[in-house]
Protein backbone atom coordinates (compact mmCIF):
# COMPACT_ATOMS: atom_id res chain seq x y z
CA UNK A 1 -38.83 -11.35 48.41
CA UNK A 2 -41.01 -13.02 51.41
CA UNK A 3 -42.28 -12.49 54.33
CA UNK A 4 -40.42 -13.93 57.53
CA UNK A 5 -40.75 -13.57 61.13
CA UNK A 6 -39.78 -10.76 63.31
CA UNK A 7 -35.58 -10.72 63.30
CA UNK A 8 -33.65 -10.57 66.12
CA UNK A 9 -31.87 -7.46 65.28
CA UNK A 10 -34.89 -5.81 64.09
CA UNK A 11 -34.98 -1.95 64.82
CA UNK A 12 -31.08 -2.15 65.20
CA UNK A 13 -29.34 0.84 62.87
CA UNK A 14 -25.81 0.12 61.17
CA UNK A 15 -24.14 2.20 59.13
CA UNK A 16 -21.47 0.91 56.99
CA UNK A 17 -18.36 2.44 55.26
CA UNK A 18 -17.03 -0.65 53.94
CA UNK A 19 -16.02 -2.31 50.11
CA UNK A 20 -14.40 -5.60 48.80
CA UNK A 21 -15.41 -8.41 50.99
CA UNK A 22 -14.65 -8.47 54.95
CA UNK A 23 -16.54 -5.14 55.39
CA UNK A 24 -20.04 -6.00 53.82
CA UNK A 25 -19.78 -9.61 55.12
CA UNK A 26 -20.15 -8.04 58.68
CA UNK A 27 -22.90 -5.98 57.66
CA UNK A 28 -24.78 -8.44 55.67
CA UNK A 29 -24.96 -10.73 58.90
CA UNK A 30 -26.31 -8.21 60.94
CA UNK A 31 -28.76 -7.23 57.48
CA UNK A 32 -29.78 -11.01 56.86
CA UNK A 33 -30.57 -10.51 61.32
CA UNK A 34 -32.87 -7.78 60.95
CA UNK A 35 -30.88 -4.94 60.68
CA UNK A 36 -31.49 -1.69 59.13
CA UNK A 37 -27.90 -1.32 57.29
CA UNK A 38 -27.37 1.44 55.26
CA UNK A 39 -24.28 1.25 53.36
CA UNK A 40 -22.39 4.67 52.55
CA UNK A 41 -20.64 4.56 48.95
CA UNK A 42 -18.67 7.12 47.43
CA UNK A 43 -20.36 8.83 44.70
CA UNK A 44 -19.28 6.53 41.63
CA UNK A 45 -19.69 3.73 43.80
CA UNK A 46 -17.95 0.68 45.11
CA UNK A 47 -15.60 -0.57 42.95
CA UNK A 48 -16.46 -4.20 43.72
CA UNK A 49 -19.71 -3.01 41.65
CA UNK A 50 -17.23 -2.83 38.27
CA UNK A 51 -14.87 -5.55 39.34
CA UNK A 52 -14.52 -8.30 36.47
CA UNK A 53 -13.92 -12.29 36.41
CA UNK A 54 -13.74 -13.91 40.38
CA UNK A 55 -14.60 -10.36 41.68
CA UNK A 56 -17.76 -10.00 39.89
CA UNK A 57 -19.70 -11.82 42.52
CA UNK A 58 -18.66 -9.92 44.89
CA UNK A 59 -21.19 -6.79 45.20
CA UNK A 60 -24.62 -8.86 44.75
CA UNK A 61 -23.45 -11.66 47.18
CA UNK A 62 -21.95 -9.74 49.87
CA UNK A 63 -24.42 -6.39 50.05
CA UNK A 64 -28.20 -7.89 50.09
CA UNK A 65 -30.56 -6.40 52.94
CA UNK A 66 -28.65 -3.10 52.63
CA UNK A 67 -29.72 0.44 51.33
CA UNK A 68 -27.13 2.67 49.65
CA UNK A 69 -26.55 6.24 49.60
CA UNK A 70 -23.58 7.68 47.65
CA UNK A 71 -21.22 10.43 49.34
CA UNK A 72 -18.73 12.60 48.77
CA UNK A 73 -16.27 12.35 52.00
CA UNK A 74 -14.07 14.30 50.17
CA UNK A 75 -16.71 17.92 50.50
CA UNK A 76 -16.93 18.45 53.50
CA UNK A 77 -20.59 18.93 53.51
CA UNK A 78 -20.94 15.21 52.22
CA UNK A 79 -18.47 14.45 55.43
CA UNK A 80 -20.98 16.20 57.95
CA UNK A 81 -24.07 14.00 56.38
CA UNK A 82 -22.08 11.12 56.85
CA UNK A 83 -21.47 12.15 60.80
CA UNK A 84 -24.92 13.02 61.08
CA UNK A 85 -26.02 9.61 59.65
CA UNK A 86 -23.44 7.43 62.09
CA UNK A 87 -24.65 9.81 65.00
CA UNK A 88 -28.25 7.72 64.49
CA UNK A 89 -26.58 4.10 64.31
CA UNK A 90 -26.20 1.53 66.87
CA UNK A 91 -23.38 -0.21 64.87
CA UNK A 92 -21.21 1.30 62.82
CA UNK A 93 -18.92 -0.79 60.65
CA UNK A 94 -15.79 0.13 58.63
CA UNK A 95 -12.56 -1.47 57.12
CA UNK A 96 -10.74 1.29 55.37
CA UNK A 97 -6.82 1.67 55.95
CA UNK A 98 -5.88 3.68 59.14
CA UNK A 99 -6.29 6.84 59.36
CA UNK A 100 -9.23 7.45 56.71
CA UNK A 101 -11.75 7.45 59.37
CA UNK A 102 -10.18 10.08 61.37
CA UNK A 103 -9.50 12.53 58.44
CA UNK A 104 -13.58 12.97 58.27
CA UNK A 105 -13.92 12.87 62.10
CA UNK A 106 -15.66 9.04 61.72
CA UNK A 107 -13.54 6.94 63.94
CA UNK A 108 -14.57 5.72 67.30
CA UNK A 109 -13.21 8.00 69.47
CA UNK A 110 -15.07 10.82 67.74
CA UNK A 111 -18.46 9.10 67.18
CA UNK A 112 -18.29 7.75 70.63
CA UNK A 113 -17.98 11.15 72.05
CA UNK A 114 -21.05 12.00 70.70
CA UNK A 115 -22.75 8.51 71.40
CA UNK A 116 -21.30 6.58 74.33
CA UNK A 117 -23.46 3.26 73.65
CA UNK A 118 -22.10 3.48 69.88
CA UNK A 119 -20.54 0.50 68.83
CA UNK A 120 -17.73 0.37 66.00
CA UNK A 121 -16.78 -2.34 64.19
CA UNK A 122 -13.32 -1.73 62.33
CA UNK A 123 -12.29 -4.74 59.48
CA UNK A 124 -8.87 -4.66 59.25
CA UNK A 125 -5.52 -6.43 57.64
CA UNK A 126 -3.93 -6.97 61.28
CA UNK A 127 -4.10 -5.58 64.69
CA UNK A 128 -2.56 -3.04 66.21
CA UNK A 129 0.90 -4.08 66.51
CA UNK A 130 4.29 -4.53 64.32
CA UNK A 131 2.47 -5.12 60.70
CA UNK A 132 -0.76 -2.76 61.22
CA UNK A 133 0.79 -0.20 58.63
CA UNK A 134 1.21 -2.96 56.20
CA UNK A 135 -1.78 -3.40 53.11
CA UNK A 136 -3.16 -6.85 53.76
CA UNK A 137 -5.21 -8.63 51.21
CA UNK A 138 -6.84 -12.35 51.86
CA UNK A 139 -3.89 -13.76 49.60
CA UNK A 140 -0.88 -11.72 51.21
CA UNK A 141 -2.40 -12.91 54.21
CA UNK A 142 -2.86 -16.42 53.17
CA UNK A 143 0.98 -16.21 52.23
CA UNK A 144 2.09 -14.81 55.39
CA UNK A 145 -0.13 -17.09 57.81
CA UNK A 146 0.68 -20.46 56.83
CA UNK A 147 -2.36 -21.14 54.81
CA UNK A 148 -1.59 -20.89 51.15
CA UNK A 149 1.38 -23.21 52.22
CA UNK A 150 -0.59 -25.99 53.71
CA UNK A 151 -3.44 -25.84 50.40
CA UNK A 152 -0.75 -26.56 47.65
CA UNK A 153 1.56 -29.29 46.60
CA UNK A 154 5.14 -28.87 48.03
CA UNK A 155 6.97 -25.94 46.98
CA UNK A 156 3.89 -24.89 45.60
CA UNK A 157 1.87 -22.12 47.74
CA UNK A 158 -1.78 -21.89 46.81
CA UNK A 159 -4.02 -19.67 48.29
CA UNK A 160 -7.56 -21.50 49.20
CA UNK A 161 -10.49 -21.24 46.27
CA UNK A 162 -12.44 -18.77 48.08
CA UNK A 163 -12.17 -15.80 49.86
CA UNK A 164 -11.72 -17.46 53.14
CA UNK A 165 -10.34 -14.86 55.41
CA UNK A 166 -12.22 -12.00 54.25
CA UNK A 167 -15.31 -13.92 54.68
CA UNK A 168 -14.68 -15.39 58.14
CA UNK A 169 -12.64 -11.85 59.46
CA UNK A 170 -16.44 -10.13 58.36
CA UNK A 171 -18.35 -13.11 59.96
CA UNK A 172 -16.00 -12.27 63.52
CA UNK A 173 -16.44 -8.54 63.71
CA UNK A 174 -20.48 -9.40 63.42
CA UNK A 175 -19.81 -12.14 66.20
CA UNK A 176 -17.79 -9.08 67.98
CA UNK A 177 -20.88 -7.25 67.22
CA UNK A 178 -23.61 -9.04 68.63
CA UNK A 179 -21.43 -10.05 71.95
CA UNK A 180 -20.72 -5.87 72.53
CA UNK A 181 -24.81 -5.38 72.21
CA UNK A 182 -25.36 -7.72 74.69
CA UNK A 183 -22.96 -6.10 76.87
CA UNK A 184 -24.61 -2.95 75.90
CA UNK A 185 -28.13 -4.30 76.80
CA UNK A 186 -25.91 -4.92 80.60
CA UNK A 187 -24.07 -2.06 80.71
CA UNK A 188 -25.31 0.49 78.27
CA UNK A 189 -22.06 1.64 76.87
CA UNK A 190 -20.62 0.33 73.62
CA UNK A 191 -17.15 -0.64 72.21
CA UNK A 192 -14.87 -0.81 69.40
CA UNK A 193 -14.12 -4.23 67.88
CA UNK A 194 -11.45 -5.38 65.55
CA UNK A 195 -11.49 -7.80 63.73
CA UNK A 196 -8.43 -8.61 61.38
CA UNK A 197 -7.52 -10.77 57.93
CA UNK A 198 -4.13 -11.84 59.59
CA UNK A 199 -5.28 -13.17 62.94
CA UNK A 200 -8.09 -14.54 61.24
CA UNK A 201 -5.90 -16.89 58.94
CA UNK A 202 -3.31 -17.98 62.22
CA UNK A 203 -6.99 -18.84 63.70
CA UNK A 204 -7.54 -21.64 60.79
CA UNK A 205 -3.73 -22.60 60.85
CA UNK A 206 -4.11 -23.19 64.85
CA UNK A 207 -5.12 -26.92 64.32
CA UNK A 208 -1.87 -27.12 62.38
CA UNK A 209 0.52 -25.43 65.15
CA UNK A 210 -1.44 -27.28 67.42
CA UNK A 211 0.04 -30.47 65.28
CA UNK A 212 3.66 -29.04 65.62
CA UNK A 213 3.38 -28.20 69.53
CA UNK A 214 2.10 -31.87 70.10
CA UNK A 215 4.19 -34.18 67.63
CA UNK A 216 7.36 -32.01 67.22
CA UNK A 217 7.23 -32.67 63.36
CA UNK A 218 6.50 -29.65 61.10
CA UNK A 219 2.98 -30.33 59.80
CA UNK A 220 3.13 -31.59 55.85
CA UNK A 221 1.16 -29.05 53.26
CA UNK A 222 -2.84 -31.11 52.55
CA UNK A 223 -1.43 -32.91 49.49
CA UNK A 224 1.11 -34.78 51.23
CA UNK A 225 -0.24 -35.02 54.41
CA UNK A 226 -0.47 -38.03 56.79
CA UNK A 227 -3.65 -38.18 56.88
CA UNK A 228 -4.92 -39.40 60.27
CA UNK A 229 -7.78 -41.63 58.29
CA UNK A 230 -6.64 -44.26 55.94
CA UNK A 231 -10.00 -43.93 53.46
CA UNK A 232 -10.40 -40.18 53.01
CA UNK A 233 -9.11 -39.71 49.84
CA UNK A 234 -10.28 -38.75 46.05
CA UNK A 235 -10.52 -41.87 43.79
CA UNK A 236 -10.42 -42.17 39.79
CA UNK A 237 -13.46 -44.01 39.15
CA UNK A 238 -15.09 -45.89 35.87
CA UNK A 239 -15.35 -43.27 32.70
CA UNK A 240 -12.69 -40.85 34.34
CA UNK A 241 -14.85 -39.81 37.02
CA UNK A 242 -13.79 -39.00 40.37
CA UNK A 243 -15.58 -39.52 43.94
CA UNK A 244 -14.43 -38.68 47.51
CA UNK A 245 -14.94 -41.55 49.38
CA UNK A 246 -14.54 -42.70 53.53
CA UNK A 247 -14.10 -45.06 56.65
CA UNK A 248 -12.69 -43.03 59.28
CA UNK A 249 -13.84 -45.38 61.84
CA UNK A 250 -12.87 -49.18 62.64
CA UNK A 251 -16.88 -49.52 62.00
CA UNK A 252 -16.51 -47.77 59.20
CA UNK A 253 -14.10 -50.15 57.84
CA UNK A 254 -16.32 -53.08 58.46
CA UNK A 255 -19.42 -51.80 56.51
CA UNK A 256 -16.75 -50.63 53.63
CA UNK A 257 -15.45 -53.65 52.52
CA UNK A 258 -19.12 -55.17 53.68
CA UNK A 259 -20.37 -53.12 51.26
CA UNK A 260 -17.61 -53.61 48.78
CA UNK A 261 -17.33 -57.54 49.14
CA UNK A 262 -13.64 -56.94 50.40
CA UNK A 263 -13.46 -60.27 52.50
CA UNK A 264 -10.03 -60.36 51.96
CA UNK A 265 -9.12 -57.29 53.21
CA UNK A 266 -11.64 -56.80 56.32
CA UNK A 267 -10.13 -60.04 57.38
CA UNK A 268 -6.77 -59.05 57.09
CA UNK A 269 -5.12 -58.97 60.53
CA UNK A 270 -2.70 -56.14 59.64
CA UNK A 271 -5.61 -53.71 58.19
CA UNK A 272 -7.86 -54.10 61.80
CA UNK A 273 -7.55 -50.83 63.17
CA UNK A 274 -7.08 -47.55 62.04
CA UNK A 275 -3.92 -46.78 62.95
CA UNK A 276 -2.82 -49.95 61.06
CA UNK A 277 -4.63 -48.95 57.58
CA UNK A 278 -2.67 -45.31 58.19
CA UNK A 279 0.66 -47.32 58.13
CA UNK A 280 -0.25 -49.36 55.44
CA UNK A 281 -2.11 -46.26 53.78
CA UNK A 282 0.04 -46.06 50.18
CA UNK A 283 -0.30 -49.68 49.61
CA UNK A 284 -4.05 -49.78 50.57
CA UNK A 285 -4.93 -47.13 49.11
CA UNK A 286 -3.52 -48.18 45.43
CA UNK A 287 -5.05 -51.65 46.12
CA UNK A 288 -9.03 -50.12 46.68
CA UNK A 289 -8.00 -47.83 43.36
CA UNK A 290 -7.27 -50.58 41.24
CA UNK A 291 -10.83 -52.44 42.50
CA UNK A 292 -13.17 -48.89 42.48
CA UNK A 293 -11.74 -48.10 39.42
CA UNK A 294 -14.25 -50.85 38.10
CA UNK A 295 -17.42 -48.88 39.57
CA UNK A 296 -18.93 -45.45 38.66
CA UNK A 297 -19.29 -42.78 40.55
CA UNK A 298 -22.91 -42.73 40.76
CA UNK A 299 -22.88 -46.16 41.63
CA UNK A 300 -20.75 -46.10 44.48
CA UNK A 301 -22.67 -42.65 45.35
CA UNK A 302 -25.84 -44.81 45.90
CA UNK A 303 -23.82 -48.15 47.32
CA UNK A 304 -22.47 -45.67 50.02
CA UNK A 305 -25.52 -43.54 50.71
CA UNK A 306 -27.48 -46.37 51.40
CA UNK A 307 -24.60 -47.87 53.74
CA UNK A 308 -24.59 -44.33 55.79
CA UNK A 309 -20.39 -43.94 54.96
CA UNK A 310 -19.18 -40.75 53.84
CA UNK A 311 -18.82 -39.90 49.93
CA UNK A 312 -18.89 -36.56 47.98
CA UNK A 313 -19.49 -35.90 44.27
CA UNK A 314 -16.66 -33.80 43.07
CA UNK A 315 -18.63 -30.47 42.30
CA UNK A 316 -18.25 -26.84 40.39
CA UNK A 317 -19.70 -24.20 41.78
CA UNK A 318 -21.59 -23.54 38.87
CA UNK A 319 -23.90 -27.44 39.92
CA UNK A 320 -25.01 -26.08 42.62
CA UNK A 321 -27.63 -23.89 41.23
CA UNK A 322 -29.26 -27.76 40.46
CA UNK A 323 -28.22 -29.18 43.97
CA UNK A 324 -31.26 -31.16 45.10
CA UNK A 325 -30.76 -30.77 48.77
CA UNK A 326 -30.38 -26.66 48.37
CA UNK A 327 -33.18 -26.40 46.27
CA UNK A 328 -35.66 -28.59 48.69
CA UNK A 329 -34.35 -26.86 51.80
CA UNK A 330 -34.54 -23.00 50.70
CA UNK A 331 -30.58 -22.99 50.28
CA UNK A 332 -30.94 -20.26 47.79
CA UNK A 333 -32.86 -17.36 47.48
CA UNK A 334 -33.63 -14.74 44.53
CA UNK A 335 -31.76 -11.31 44.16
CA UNK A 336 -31.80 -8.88 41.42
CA UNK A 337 -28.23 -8.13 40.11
CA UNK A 338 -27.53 -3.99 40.59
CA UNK A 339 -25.54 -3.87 38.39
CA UNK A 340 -23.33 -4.62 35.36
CA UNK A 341 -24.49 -6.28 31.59
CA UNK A 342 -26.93 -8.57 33.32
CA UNK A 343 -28.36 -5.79 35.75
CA UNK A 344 -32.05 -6.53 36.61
CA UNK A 345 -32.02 -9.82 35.92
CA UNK A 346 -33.10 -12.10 39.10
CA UNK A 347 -30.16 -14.96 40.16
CA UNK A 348 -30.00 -17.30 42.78
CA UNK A 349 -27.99 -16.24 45.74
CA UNK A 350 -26.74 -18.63 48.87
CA UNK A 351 -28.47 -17.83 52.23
CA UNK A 352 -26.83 -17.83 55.94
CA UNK A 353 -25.86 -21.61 56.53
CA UNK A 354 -28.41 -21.97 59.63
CA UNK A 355 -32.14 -21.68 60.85
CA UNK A 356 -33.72 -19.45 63.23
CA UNK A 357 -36.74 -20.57 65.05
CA UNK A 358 -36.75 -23.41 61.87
CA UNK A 359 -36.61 -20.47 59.23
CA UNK A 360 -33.71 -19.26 57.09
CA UNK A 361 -33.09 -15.51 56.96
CA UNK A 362 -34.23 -14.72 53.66
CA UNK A 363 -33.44 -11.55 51.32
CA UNK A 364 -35.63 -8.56 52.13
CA UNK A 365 -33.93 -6.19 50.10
CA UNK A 366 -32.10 -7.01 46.66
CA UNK A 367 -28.30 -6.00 46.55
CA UNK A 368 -28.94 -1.99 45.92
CA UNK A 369 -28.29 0.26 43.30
CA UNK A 370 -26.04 3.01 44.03
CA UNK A 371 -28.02 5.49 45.90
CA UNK A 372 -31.30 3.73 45.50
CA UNK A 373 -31.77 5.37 49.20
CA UNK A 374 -30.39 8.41 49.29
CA UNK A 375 -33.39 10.78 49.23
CA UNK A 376 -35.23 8.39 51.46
CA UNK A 377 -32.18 8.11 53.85
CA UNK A 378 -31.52 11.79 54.22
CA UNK A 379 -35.16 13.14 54.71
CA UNK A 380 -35.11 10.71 57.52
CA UNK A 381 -32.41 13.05 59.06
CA UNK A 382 -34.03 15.92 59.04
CA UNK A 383 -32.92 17.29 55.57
CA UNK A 384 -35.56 18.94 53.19
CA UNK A 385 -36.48 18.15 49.76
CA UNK A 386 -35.00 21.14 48.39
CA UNK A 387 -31.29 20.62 50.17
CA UNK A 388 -31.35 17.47 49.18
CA UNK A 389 -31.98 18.58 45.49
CA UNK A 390 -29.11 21.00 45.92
CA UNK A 391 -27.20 18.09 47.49
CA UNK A 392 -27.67 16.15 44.33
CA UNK A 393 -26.99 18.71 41.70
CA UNK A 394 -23.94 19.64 43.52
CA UNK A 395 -22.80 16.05 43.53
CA UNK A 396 -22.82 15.98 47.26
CA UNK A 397 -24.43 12.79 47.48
CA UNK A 398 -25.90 10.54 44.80
């Protein structure tokens, strides 16, 4: 943990009923702000606690800054501690399928009536309309919208290697967010935002129907692409190793083969602009592979750093623990895993991707264990030590 500056959402209460992904990335951007978010779990928890392989990351990276308390929805005197709890939040934030809220009298229209400048943040698959009925995960919606088809080879739908529009659908309902407290601060009243996975993805695809709408010619999946660059491409370098190298500029071009000592082709009249290299692009492009292929990859990391052109290591997510520039600029932070065979072991977790007044906002609170704040949560409500004793024997709360 460390110390940091006051947060601009400091003294700002959310309550969250959310699990998997979209959900607690909404409430760990307002968290990593300043936010008090207190994250309601049923009693044996969120299942992204227990999830195995490429879900196991999931709880400790998407629920830091929070504090848990575990509920029974299901009794409905855990139901009327979870009212009472969203009746003292600001922002409350939820992604559950429709119709859950309003069976424990926790959808917007209910908390609002209570709470006019309340403002609700529902995480959903789609918006209201046609498919809203339909359960939407970030591949189905990958699928559906466009995506998966443009990431893999022809024929060959691939979803994207993260959890793309779970993370960015959270990172617009907290964008949602912040705009309705402003309006708040102008108005006083709040609002309900949604924020969905499927509009989400047909956002990221726009560039591509934007391509259709202007050229008339259906857009070709990444792989086989015409690339609008010549050199932006991964090359097969000296030892097997691979580098991302390129000159998307006619300057560019110069200070490549420059660089390079490709006389031959900087002076080649049909290679002089961009558009030219993108015509010539398969027959270029074999020609510079059979001439890097001589070079390493660190070597022509250093020959283009020093040049200022564009190159990338190929890179697991596993190097980045090591990554020089993360580990100089506060990148990563430490949290204590809740959880599972390594629980209470400190790990390195990524931070926000920008500064605030030339700071990073840091981890305050480690990704909690189940009910680590229930006792402290409800006596702040008004309930006594002994209900809340009875609470827990009863299996109320947790």
């Amino acid at each position: 943990m460390q110390p940091t500056k006051s947060l601009p959402l400091t003294g700002l209460r959310v309550v969250e009923f959310t699990h998997m992904v979209m959900g607690p990335t909404c409430g760990m951007v307002l968290a990593d702000m300043g936010a008090e978010v207190i994250k309601i779990e049923p009693i044996d928890g969120d299942r992204t606690r227990r999830l195995l392989g490429a879900g196991s990351g999931f709880f400790p990276m998407f629920n830091r800054n929070k504090k848990s308390i575990a509920i029974d929805l299901h009794n409905p005197a855990g139901a009327e501690l979870a009212r009472q709890l969203a009746a003292t939040a600001d922002v409350v934030a939820e992604n559950f399928k429709p119709g859950t809220m309003t069976k424990y009298g926790l959808d917007y229209a209910a908390l609002s009536s209570v709470n006019e400048r309340l403002i609700y943040v529902t995480c959903k698959g789609f918006l209201p309309g046609p498919y809203d009925h339909r359960t939407a995960l970030d591949e189905v919606v990958q699928m559906m919208g466009g995506l998966a088809y443009m990431t893999g080879r022809p024929g060959d739908p691939l979803r994207a290697g993260t959890s793309v529009n779970d993370i960015m659908g959270g990172l617009f309902g907290a964008i949602g967010a912040l705009g309705a407290l402003v309006q708040r601060g102008i108005t006083g009243n709040g609002q309900e935002i949604q924020s969905a996975l499927f509009e989400n993805n047909v956002f990221l695809v726009g560039q591509h129907m934007m391509q259709f709408a202007m050229t008339g010619l259906a857009p070709a999946p990444m792989p086989a692409r015409v690339s609008p660059w010549a050199i932006y491409d991964v090359f097969a370098v000296k030892g097997g190793e691979q580098i991302f190298l390129a000159a998307v500029s006619d300057a560019q071009w110069v200070t490549f083969c420059d660089a390079l000592g490709f006389d031959d082709l900087k002076n080649d009249p049909a290679l002089a602009t961009n558009n030219q290299r993108v015509e010539m692009r398969p027959t270029l492009l074999a020609t510079l592979q059979s001439r890097l292929v001589l070079h390493s990859a660190q070597e022509l990391a250093d020959l283009f750093e020093r040049v200022g052109l564009p190159f990338a290591p190929i890179s697991k997510p596993e190097d980045l623990f090591e990554d020089p520039h993360l580990i100089a600029t506060g990148g990563l932070a430490d949290v204590r895993l809740p959880d599972g065979p390594r629980a209470g072991e400190s790990v390195k977790t990524t931070l926000f991707p920008f500064t605030m007044d030339g700071d990073r906002l840091r981890v305050r609170l480690h990704p909690p264990k189940l009910g680590e704040h229930t006792k402290e949560l409800l006596a702040g409500i008004g309930i006594s030590e002994e209900r809340v004793d009875q609470l827990l024997r009863d299996g109320v709360v947790a």
